[in-house]
Every structure is written in C-alpha cells, then in structure tokens.
PDB file of N, CA and C in Angstrom:
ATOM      1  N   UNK A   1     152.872  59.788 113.592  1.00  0.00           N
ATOM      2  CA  UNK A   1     151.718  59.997 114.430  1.00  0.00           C
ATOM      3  C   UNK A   1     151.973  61.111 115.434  1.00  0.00           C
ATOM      4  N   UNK A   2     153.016  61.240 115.848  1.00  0.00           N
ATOM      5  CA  UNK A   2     153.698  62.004 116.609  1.00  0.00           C
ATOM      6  C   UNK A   2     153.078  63.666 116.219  1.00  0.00           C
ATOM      7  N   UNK A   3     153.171  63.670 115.188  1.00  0.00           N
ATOM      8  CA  UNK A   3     153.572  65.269 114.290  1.00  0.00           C
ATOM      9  C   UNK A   3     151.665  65.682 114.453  1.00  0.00           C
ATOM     10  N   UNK A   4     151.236  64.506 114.030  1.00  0.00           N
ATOM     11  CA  UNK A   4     149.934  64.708 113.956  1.00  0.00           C
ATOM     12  C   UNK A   4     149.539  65.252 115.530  1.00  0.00           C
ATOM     13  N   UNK A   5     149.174  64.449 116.472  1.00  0.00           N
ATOM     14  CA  UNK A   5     149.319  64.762 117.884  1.00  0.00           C
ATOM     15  C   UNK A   5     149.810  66.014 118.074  1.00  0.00           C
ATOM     16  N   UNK A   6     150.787  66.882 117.378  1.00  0.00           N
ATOM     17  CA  UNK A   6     151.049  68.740 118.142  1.00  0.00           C
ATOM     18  C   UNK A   6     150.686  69.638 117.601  1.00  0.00           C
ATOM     19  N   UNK A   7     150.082  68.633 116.109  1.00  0.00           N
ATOM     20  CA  UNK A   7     149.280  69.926 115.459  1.00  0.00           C
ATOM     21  C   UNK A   7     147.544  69.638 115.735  1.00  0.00           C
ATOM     22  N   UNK A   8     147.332  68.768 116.547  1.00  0.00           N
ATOM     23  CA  UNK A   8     145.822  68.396 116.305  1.00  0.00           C
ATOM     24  C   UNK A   8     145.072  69.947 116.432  1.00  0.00           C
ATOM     25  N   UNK A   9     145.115  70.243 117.391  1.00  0.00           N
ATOM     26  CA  UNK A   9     144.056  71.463 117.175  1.00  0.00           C
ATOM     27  C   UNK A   9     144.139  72.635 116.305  1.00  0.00           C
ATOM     28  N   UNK A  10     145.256  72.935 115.916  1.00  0.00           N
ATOM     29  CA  UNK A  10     144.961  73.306 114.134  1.00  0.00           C
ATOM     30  C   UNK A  10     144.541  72.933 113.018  1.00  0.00           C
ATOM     31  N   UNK A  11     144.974  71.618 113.102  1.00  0.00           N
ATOM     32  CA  UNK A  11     143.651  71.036 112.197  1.00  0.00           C
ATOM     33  C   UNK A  11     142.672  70.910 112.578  1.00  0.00           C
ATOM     34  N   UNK A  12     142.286  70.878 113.703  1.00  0.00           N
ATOM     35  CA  UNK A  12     140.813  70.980 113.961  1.00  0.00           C
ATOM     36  C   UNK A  12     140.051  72.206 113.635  1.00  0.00           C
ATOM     37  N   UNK A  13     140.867  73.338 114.277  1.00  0.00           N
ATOM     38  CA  UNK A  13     140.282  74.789 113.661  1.00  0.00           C
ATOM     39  C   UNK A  13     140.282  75.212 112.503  1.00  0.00           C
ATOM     40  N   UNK A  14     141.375  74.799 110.931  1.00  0.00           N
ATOM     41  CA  UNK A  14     141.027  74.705 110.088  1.00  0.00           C
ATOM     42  C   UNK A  14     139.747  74.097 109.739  1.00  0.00           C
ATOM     43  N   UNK A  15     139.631  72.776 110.113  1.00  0.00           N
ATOM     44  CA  UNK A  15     138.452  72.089 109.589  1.00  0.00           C
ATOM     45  C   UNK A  15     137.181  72.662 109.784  1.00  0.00           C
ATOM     46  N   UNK A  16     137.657  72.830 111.069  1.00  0.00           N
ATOM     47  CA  UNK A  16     135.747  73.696 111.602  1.00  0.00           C
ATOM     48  C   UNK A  16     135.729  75.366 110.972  1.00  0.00           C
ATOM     49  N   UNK A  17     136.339  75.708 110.465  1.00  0.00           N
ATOM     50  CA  UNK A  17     136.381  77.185 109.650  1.00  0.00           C
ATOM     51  C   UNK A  17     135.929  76.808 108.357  1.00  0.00           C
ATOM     52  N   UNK A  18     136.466  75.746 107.774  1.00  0.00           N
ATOM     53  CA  UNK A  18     135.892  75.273 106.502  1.00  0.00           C
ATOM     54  C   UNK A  18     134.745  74.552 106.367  1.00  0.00           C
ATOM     55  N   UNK A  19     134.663  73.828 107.338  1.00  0.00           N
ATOM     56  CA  UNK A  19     132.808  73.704 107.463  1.00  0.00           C
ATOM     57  C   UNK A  19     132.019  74.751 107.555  1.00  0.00           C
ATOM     58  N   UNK A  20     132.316  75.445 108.282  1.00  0.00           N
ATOM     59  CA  UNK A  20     131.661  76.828 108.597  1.00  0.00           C
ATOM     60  C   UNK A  20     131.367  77.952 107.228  1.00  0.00           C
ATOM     61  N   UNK A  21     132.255  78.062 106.849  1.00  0.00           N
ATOM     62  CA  UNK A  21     132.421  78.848 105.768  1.00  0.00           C
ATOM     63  C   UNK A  21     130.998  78.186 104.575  1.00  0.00           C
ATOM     64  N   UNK A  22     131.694  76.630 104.320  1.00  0.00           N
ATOM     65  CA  UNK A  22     130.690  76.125 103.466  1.00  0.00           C
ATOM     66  C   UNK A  22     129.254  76.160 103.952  1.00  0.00           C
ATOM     67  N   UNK A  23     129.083  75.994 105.217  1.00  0.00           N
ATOM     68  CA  UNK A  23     127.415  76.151 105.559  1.00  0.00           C
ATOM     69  C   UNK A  23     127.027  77.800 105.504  1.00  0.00           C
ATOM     70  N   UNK A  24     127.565  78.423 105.495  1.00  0.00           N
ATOM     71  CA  UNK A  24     127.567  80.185 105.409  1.00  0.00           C
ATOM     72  C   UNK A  24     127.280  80.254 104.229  1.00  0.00           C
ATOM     73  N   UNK A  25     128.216  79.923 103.107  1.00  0.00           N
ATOM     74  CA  UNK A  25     127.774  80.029 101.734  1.00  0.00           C
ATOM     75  C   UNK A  25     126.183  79.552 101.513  1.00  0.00           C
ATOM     76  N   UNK A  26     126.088  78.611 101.543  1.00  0.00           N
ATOM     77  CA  UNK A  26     125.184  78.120 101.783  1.00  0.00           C
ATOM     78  C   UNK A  26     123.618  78.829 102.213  1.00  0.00           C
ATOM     79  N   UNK A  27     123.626  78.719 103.353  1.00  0.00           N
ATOM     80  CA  UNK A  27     122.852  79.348 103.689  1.00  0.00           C
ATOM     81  C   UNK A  27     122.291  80.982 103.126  1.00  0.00           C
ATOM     82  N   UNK A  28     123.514  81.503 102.857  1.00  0.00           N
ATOM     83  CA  UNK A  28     123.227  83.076 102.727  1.00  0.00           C
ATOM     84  C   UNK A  28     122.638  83.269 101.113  1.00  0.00           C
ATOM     85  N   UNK A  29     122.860  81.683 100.432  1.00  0.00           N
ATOM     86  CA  UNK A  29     121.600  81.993  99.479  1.00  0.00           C
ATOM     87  C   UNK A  29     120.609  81.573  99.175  1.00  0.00           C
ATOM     88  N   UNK A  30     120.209  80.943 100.664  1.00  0.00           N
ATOM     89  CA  UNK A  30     118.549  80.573 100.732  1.00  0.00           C
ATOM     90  C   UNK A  30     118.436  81.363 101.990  1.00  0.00           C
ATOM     91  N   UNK A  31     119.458  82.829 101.830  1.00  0.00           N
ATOM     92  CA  UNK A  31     118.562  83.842 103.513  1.00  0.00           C
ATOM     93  C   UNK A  31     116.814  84.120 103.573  1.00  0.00           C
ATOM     94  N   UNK A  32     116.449  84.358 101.772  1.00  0.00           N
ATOM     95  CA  UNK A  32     115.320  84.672 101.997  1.00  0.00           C
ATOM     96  C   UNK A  32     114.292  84.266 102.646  1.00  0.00           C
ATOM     97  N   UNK A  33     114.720  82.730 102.402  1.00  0.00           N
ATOM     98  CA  UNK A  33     113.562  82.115 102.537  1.00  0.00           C
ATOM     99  C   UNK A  33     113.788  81.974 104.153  1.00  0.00           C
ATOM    100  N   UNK A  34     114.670  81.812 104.682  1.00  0.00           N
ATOM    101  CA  UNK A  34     114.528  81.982 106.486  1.00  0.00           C
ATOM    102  C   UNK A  34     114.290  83.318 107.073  1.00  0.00           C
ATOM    103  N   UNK A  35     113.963  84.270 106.256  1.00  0.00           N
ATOM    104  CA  UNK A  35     114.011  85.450 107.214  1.00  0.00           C
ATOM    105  C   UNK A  35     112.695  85.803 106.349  1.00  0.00           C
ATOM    106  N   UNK A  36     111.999  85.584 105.369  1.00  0.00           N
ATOM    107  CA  UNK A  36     110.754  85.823 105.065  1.00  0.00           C
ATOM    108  C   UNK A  36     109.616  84.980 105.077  1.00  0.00           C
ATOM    109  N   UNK A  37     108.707  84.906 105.936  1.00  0.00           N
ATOM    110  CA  UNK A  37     107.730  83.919 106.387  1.00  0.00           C
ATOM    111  C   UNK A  37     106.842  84.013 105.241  1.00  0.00           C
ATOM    112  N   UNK A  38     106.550  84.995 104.466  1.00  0.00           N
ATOM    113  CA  UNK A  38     105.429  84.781 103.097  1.00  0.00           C
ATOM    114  C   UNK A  38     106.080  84.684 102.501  1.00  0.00           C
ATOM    115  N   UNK A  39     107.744  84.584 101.904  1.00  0.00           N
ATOM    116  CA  UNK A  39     108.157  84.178 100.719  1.00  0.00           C
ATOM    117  C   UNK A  39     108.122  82.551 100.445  1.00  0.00           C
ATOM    118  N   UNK A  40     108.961  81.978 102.075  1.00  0.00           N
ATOM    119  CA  UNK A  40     108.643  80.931 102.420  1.00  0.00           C
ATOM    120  C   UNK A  40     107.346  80.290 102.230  1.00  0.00           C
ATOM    121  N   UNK A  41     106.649  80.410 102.561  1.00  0.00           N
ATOM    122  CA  UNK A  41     105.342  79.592 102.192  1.00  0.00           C
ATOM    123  C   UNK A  41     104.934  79.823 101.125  1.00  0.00           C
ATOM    124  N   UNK A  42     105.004  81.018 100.372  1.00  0.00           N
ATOM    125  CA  UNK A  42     104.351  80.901  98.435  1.00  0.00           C
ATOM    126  C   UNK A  42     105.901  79.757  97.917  1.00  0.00           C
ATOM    127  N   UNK A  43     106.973  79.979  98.033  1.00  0.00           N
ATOM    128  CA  UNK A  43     107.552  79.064  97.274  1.00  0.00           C
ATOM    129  C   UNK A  43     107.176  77.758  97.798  1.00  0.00           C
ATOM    130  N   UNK A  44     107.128  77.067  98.991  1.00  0.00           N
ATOM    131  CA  UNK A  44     106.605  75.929  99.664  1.00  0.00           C
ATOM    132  C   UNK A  44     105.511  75.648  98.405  1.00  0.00           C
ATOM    133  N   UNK A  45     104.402  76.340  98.652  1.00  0.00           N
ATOM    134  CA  UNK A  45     103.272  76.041  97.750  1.00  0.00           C
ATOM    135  C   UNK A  45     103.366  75.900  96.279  1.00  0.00           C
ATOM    136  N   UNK A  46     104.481  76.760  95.862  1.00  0.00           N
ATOM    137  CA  UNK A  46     104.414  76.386  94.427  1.00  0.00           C
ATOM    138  C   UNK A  46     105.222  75.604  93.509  1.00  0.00           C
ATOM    139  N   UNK A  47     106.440  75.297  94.727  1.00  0.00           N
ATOM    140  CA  UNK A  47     107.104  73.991  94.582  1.00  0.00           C
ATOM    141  C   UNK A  47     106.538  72.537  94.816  1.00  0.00           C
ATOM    142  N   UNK A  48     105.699  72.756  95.640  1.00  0.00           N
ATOM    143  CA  UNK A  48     104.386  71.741  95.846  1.00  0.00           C
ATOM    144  C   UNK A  48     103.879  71.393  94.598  1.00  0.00           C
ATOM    145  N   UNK A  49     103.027  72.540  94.098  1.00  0.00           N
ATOM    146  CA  UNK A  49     102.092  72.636  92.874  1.00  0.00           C
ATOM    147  C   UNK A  49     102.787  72.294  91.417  1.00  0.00           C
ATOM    148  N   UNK A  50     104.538  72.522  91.672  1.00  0.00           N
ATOM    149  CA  UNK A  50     105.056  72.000  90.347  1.00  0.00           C
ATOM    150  C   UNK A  50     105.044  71.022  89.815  1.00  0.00           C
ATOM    151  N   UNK A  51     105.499  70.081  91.524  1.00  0.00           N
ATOM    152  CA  UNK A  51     106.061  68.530  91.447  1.00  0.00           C
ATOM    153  C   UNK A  51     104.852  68.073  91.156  1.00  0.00           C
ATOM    154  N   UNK A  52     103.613  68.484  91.735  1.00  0.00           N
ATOM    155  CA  UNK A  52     102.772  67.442  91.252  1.00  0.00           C
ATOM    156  C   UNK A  52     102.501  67.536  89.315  1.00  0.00           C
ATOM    157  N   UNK A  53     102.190  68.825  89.093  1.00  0.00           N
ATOM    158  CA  UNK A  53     102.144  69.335  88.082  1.00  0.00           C
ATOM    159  C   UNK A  53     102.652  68.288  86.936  1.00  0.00           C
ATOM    160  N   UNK A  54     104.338  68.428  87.039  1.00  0.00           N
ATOM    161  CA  UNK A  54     105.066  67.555  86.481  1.00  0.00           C
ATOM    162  C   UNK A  54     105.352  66.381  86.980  1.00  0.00           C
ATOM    163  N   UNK A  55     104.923  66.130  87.938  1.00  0.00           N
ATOM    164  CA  UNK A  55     104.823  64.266  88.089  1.00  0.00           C
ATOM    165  C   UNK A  55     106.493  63.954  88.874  1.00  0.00           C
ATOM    166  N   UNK A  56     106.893  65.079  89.558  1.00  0.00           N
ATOM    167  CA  UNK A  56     107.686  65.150  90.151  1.00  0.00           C
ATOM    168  C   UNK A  56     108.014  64.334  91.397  1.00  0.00           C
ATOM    169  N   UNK A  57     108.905  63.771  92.154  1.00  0.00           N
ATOM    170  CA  UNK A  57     109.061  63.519  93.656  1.00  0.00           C
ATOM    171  C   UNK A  57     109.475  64.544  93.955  1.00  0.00           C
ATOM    172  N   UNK A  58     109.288  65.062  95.319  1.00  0.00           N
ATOM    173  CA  UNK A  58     109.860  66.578  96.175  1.00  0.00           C
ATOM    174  C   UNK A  58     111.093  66.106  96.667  1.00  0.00           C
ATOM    175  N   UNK A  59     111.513  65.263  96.778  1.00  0.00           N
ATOM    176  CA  UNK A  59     112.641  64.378  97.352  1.00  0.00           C
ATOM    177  C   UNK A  59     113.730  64.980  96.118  1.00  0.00           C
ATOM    178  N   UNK A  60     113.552  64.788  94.427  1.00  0.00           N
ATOM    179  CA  UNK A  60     114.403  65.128  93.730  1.00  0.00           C
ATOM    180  C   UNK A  60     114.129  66.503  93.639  1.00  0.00           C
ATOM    181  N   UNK A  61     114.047  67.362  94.152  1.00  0.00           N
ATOM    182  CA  UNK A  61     113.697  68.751  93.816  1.00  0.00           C
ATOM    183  C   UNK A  61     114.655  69.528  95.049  1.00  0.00           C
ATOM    184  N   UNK A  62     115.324  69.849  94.396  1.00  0.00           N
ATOM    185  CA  UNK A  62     116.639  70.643  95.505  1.00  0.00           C
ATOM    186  C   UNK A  62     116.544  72.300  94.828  1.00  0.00           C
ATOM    187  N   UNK A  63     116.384  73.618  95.925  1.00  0.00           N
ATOM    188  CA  UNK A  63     116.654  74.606  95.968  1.00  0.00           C
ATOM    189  C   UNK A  63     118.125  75.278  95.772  1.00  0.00           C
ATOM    190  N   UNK A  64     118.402  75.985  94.674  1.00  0.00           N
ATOM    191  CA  UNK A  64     119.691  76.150  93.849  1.00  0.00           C
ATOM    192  C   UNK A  64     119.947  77.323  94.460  1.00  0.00           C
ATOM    193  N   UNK A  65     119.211  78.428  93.994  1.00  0.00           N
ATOM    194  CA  UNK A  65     119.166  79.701  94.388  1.00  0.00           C
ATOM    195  C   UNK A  65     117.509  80.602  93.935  1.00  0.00           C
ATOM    196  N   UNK A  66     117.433  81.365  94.825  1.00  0.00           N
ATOM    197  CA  UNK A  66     116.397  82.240  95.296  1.00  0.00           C
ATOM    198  C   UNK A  66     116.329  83.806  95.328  1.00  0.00           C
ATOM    199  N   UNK A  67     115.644  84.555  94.370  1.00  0.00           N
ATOM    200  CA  UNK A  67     116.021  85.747  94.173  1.00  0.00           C
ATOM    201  C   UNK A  67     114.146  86.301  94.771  1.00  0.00           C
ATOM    202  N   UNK A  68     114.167  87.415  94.510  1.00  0.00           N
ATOM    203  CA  UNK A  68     112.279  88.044  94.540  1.00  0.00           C
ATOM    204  C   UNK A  68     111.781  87.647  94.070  1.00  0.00           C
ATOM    205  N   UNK A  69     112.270  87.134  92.731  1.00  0.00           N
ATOM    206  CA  UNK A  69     110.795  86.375  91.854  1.00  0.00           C
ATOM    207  C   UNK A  69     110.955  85.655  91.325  1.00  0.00           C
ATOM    208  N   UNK A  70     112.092  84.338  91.527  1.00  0.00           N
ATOM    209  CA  UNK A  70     112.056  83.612  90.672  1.00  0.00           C
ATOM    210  C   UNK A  70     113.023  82.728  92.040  1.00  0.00           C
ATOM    211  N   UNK A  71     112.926  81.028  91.537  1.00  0.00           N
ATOM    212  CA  UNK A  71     113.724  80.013  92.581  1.00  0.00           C
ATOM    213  C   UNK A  71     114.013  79.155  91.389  1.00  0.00           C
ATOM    214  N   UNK A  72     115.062  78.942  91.557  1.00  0.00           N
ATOM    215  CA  UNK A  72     115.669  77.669  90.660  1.00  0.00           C
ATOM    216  C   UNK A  72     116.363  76.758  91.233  1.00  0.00           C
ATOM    217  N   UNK A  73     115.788  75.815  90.592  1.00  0.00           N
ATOM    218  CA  UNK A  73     115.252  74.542  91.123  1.00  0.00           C
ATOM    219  C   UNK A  73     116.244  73.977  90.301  1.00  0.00           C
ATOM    220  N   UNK A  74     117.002  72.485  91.070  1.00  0.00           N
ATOM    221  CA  UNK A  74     117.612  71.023  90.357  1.00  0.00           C
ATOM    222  C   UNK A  74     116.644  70.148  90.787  1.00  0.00           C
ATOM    223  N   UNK A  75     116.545  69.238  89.659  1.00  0.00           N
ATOM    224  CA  UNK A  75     115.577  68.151  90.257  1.00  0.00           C
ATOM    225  C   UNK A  75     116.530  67.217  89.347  1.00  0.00           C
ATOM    226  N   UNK A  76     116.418  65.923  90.143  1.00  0.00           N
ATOM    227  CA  UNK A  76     117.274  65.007  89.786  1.00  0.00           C
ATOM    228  C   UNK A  76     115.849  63.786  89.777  1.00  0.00           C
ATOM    229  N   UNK A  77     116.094  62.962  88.568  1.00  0.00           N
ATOM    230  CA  UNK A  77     114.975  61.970  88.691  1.00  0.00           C
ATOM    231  C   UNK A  77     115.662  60.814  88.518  1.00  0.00           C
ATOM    232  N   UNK A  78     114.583  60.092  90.071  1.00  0.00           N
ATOM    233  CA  UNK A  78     115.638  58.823  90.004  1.00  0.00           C
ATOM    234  C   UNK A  78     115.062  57.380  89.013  1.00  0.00           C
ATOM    235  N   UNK A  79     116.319  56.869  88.659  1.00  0.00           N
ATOM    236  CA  UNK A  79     115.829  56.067  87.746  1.00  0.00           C
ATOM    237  C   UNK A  79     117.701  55.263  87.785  1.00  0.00           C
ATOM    238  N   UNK A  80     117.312  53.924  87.217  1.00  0.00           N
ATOM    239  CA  UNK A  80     118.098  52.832  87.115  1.00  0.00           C
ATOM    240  C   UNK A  80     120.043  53.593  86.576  1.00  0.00           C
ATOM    241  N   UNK A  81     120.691  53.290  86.996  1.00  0.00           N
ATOM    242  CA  UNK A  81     121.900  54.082  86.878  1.00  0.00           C
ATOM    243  C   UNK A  81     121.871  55.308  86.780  1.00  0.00           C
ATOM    244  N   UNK A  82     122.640  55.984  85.916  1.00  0.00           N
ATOM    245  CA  UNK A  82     122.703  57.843  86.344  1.00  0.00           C
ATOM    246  C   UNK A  82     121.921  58.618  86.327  1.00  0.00           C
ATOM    247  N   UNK A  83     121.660  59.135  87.477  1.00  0.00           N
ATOM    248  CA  UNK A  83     120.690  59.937  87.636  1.00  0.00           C
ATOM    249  C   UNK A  83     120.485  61.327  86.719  1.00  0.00           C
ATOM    250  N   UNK A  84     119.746  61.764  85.365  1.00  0.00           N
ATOM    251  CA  UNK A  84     120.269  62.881  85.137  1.00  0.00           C
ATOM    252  C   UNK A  84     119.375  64.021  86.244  1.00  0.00           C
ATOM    253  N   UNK A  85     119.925  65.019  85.784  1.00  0.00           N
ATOM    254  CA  UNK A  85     120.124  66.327  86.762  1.00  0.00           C
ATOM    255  C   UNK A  85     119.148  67.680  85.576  1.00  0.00           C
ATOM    256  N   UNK A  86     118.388  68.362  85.798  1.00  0.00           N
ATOM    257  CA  UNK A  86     118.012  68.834  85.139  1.00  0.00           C
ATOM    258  C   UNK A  86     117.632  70.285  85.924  1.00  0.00           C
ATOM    259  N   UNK A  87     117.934  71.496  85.402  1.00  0.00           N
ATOM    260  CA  UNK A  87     117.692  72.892  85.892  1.00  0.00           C
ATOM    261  C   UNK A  87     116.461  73.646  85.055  1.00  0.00           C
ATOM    262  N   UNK A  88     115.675  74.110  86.576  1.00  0.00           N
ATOM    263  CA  UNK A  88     114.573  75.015  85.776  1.00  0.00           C
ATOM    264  C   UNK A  88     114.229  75.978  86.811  1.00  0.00           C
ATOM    265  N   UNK A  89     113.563  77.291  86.564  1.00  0.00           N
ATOM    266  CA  UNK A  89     113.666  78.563  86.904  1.00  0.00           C
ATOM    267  C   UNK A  89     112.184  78.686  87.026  1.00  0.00           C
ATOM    268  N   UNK A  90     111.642  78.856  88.419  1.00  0.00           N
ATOM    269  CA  UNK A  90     110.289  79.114  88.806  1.00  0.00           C
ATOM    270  C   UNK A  90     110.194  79.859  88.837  1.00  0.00           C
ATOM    271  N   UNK A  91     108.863  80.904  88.155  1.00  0.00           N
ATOM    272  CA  UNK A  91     108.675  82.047  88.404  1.00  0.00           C
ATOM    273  C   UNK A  91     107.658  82.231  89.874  1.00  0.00           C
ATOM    274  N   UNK A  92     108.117  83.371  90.676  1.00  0.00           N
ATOM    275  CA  UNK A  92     106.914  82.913  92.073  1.00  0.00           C
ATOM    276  C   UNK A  92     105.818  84.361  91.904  1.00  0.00           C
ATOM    277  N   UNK A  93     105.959  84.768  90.936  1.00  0.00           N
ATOM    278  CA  UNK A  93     104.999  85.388  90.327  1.00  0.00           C
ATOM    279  C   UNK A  93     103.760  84.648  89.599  1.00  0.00           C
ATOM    280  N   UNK A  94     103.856  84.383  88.290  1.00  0.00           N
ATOM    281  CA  UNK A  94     102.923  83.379  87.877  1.00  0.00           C
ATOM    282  C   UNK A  94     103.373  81.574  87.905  1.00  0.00           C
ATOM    283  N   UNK A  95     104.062  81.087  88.647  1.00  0.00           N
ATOM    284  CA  UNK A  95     104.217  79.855  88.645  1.00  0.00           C
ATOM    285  C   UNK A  95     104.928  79.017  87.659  1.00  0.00           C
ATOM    286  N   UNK A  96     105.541  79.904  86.445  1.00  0.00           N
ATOM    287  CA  UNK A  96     105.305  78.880  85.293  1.00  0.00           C
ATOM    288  C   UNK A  96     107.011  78.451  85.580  1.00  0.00           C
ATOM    289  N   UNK A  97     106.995  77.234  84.714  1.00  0.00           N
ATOM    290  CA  UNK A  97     108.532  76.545  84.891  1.00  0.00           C
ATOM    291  C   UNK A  97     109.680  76.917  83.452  1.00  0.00           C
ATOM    292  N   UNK A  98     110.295  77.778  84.051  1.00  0.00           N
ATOM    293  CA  UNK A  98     111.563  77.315  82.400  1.00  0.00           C
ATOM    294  C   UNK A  98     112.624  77.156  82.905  1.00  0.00           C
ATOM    295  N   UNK A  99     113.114  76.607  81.681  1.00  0.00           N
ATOM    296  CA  UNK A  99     114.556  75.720  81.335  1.00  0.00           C
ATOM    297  C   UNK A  99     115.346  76.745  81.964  1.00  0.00           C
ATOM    298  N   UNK A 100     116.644  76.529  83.032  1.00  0.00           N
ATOM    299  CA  UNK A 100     118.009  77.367  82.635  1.00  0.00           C
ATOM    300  C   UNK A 100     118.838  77.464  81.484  1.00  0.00           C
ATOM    301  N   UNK A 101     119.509  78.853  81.747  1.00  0.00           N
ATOM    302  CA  UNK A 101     120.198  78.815  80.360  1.00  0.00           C
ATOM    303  C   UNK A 101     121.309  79.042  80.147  1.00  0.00           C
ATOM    304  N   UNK A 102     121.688  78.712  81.291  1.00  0.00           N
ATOM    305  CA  UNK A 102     123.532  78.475  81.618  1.00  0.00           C
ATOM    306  C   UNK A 102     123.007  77.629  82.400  1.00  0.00           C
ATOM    307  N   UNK A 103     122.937  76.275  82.759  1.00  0.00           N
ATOM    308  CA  UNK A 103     122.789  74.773  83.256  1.00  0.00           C
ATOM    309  C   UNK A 103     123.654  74.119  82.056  1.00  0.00           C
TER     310      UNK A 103
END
C-alpha cells in the first residue's frame, strides 16, 4: 500500500490522459456534427425519419462515424439475450439506408 501512496499522482495523471485521449478520439469524429448547426439538425431529422421508418427505438441507434454525406449508424435491437448489433450507412443526401460492408 505503501508503494501505491508515492506514486498516487502518477497514476492519476496517467489515468486522466487516458480518459482524455479516449474522449478526444471520440469526439473528433462526431466534430461535425458540433460545429455544424445544419448538418446537425438534417441528420437529427433523418435519423428520426429512419427509426420510425424501420420500426426502430432511437435508444438502439448509436452514431459510428460522420462524413458530408453519409452517417453510419449501429443500432442494436433489444430483445431477450444477445443483443445483435447491426451496421448501416445513411445517406444525408437522399435518406436511403444501406448495409456496411466491412461491419
């Protein structure tokens, strides 16, 4: 316990660098959507318009990554033991949904 106690605040600054790092990743590939107020709201809307579309919950619908014209989407549907996980590629041009193709 000792050893622990003279290194505490290096491990602390490791830890908080590696949190950090992971929320950075993170973030920097959904920048668009925080730094563009109309990209933001057409994908809002047409992630809206999917789930209902497909009979979706928005709850299983998680943002993967986000380019100019296209957001791909995981949606996980819940149901009695494993949840499967399924990837699809919104176009925010015309709306339509396809399959990934490395998922």
């Amino acid at each position: 316990m000792e050893n622990v106690n003279k290194h505490q605040w290096l491990i602390f600054w490791i830890t908080t660098v590696v949190v950090a790092f992971a929320i950075f990743v993170r973030l920097w590939v959904l920048a668009p959507l925080y730094t563009n107020p109309d990209l933001r709201s057409r994908t809002q809307t047409l992630i809206q318009a999917t789930a209902k579309r497909e009979g979706w919950l928005l709850s299983g619908v998680s943002i993967d990554r986000i380019t100019g014209s296209n957001v791909r989407l995981l949606y996980r549907s819940y149901i009695r033991g494993t949840d499967p996980q399924s990837c699809h590629n919104l176009s925010l041009t015309t709306g339509t949904l396809t399959a990934c193709d490395d998922f």
